[in-house]
Structure formats: structure tokens, C-alpha cells
Protein backbone atom coordinates (compact mmCIF):
# COMPACT_ATOMS: atom_id res chain seq x y z
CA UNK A 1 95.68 -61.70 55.92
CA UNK A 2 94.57 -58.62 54.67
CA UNK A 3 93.01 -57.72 51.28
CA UNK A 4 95.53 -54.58 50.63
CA UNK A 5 98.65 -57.07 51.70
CA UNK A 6 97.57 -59.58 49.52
CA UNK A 7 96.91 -56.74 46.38
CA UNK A 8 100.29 -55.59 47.25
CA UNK A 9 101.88 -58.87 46.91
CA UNK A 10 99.92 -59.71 43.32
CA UNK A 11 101.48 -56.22 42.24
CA UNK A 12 104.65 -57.23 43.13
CA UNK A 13 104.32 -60.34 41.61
CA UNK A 14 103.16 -58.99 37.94
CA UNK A 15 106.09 -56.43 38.41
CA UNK A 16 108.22 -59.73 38.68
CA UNK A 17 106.71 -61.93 35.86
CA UNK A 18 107.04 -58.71 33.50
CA UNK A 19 110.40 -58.15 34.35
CA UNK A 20 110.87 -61.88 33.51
CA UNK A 21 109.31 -61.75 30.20
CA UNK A 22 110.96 -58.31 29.74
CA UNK A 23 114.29 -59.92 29.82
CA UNK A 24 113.39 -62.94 27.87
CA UNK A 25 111.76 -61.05 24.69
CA UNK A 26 113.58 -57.78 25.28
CA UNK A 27 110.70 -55.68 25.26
CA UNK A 28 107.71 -54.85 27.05
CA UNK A 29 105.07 -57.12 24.81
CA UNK A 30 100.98 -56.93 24.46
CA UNK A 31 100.53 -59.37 27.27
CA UNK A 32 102.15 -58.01 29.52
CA UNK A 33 101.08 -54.37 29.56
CA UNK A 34 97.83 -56.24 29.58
CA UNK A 35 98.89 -57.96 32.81
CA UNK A 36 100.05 -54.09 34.49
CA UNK A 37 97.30 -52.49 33.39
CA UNK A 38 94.65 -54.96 34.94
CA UNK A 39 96.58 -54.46 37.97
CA UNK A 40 97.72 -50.52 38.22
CA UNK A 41 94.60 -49.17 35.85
CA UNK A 42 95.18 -45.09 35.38
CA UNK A 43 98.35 -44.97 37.46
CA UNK A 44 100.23 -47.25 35.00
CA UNK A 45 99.47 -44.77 31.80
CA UNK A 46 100.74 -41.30 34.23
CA UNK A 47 104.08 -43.95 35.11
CA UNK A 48 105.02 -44.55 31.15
CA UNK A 49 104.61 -40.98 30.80
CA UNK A 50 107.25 -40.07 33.09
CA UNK A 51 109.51 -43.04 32.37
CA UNK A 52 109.13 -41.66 28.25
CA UNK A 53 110.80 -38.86 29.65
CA UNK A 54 114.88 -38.50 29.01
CA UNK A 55 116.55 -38.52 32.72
CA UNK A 56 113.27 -38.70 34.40
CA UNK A 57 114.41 -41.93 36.47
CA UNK A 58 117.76 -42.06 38.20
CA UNK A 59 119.27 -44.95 40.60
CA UNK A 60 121.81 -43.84 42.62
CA UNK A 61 124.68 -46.21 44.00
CA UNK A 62 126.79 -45.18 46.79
CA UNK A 63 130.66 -46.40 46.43
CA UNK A 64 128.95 -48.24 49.86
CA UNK A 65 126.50 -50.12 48.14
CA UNK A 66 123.59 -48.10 48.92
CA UNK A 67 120.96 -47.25 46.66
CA UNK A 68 117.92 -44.75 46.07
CA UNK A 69 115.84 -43.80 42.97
CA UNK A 70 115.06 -40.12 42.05
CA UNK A 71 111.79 -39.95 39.43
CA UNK A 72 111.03 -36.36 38.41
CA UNK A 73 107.60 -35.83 39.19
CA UNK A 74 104.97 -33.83 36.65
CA UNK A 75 104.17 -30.88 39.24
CA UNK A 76 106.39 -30.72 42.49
CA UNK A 77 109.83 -31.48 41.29
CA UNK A 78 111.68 -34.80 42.87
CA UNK A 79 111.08 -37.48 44.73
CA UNK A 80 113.42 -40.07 46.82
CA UNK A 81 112.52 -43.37 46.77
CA UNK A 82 113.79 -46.36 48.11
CA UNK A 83 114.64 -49.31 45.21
CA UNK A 84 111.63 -51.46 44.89
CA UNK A 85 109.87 -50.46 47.77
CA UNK A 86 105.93 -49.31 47.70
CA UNK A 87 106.40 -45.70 49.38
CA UNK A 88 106.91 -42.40 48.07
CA UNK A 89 106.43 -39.14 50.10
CA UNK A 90 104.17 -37.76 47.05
CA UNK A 91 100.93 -36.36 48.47
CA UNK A 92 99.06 -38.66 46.38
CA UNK A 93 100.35 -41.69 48.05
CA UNK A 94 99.55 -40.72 51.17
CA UNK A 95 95.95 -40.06 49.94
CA UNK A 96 95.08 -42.68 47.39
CA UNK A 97 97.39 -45.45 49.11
CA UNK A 98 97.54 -44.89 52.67
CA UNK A 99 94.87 -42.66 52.81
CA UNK A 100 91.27 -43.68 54.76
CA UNK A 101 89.61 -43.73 51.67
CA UNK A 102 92.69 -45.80 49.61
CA UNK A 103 91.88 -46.67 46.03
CA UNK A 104 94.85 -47.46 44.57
CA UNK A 105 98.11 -49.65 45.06
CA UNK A 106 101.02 -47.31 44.49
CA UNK A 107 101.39 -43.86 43.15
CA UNK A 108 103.03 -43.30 39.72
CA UNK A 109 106.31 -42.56 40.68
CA UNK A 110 106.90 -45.75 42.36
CA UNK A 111 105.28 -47.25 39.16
CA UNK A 112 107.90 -45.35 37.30
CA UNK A 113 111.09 -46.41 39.27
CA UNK A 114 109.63 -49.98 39.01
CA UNK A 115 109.43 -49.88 34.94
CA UNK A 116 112.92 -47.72 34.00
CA UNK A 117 114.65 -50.17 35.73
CA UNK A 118 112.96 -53.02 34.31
CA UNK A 119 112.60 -51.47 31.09
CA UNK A 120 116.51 -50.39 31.27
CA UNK A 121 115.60 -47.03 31.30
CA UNK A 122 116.80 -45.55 34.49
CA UNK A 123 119.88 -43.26 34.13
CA UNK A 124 122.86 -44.45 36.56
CA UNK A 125 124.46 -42.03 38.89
CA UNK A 126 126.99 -42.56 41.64
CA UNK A 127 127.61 -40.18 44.35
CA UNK A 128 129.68 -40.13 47.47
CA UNK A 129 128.74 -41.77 50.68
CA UNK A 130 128.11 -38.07 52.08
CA UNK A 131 125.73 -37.18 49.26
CA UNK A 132 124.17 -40.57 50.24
CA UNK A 133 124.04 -39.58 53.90
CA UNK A 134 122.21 -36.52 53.05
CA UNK A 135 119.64 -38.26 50.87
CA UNK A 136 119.06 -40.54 53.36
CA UNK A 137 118.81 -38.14 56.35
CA UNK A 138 116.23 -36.15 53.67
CA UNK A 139 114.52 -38.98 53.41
CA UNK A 140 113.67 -39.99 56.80
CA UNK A 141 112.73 -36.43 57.67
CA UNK A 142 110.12 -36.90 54.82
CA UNK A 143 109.18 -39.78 55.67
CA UNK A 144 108.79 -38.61 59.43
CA UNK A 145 106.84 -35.92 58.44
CA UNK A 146 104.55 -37.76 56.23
CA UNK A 147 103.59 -40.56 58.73
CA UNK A 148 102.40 -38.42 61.34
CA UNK A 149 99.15 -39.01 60.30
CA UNK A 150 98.66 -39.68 56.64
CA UNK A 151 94.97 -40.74 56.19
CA UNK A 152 94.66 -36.77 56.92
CA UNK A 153 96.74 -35.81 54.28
CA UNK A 154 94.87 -35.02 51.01
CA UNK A 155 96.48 -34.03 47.69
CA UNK A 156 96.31 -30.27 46.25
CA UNK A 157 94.30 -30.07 43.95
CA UNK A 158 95.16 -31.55 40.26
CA UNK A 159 97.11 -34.24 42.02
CA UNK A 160 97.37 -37.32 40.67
CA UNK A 161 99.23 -41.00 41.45
């Protein structure tokens, strides 16, 4: 078992037991930012910032079922996400996450997508199946792109998770 797999599972796992307590005291206490910020550091403070913003997070439901999340990012516009799932086709999580030299366990918009919904924050949008389609197809060609080789992908500069 790896080191990163078993970070990866402890972050889920704090993302969990907030959510729990989140829904049990109605709001994000002391403890458990405590709890996120031993475990995310920097990356959680740049992930309230966007998720303080109005219409920054959106989850998108197909009449299908199918879902994405949308978080505005601070400097290149939007990013596609899958719903709970640690990727994002930001630069910076192909540099500090999957990157040779990774330092960190997500990037801030998956952070973000993570704590709107928890936090009840996320907008709600649905769309058609063919807007859905298109999202997804966007998506994969990202995601294509992106895993060509991404420990040689470095951010531009002022990028951060």
C-alpha cells in the first residue's frame, strides 16, 4: 500500500467525518476546520476563498442522472470536475498532485467542490442530456490531454492549488 493512497484515503475520510459533523451542528465548527486544515494546509484557505464566492460552485444534474461540478477558478476561468472525485485538469494538479515532485493531496478546486456541497453552498443547475454529452466529451478530451504525461507538466507561473 502506498503512502499517497493511504493520504488520499485519510483526506477522504476527514472530508466524510466533517460532512458528518457539518450536518449534525449545522455549521462548519473549530474542530473541524482544525481537522481540514491539518490535512489540506494552504490549499484549504485558497478553497474557502472560492467557495465565499456567490456562484463560484455549481453541480450539474442531467434529467439522466448524471452529474459534474463547475468551480470558477481565480485565474483561468472554469473547471469540470467529476462529483467527489480527486482530479481536476488545473495545471496545478498535475504539478503539485501528480506531478514527480507531488506535495500536496488535491488542488483547491477539488477542495472547493468538496466543501460547497458539504457546506450547502453549491448552486444547482440542470441541463439537458446533450449539454451533458458535451461536458462530458470536454472532459475526456481534457483529461486525455492532461495524462499524456503529467509529471512534465508544470504550472505558469503564479499558479497555485
Amino acid at each position: 500500500m502506498s503512502q499517497r493512497w493511504l493520504l488520499s484515503n485519510i483526506s477522504k475520510g476527514v472530508l466524510k467525518e466533517v460532512e458528518a459533523i457539518v450536518d449534525e451542528e449545522d455549521e462548519l465548527t473549530e474542530n473541524a476546520m482544525r481537522a481540514l486544515n491539518s490535512v489540506f494546509g494552504a490549499v484549504l484557505e485558497r478553497a474557502i476563498a472560492i467557495v465565499e464566492k456567490p456562484y463560484s460552485v455549481c453541480e450539474l444534474h442531467s434529467p439522466f442522472g448524471r452529474k459534474l461540478v463547475q468551480v470558477t477558478g481565480t485565474s483561468k476561468g472554469l473547471y469540470t470536475l467529476y462529483p467527489e472525485e480527486n482530479y481536476c485538469p488545473c495545471e496545478a494538479f498535475h504539478y503539485f498532485v501528480l506531478g514527480a515532485n507531488a506535495s500536496e493531496l488535491t488542488c483547491k478546486h477539488v477542495l472547493a467542490a468538496w466543501l460547497a456541497r458539504i457546506l450547502g453552498k453549491a448552486t444547482q443547475r440542470t441541463i439537458t442530456e446533450e449539454e451533458m454529452t458535451s461536458l462530458l466529451m470536454t472532459l475526456l478530451v481534457s483529461d486525455d490531454s492532461k495524462s499524456v504525461a503529467p509529471n512534465s507538466v508544470e504550472p505558469t507561473a503564479g499558479a497555485k492549488l
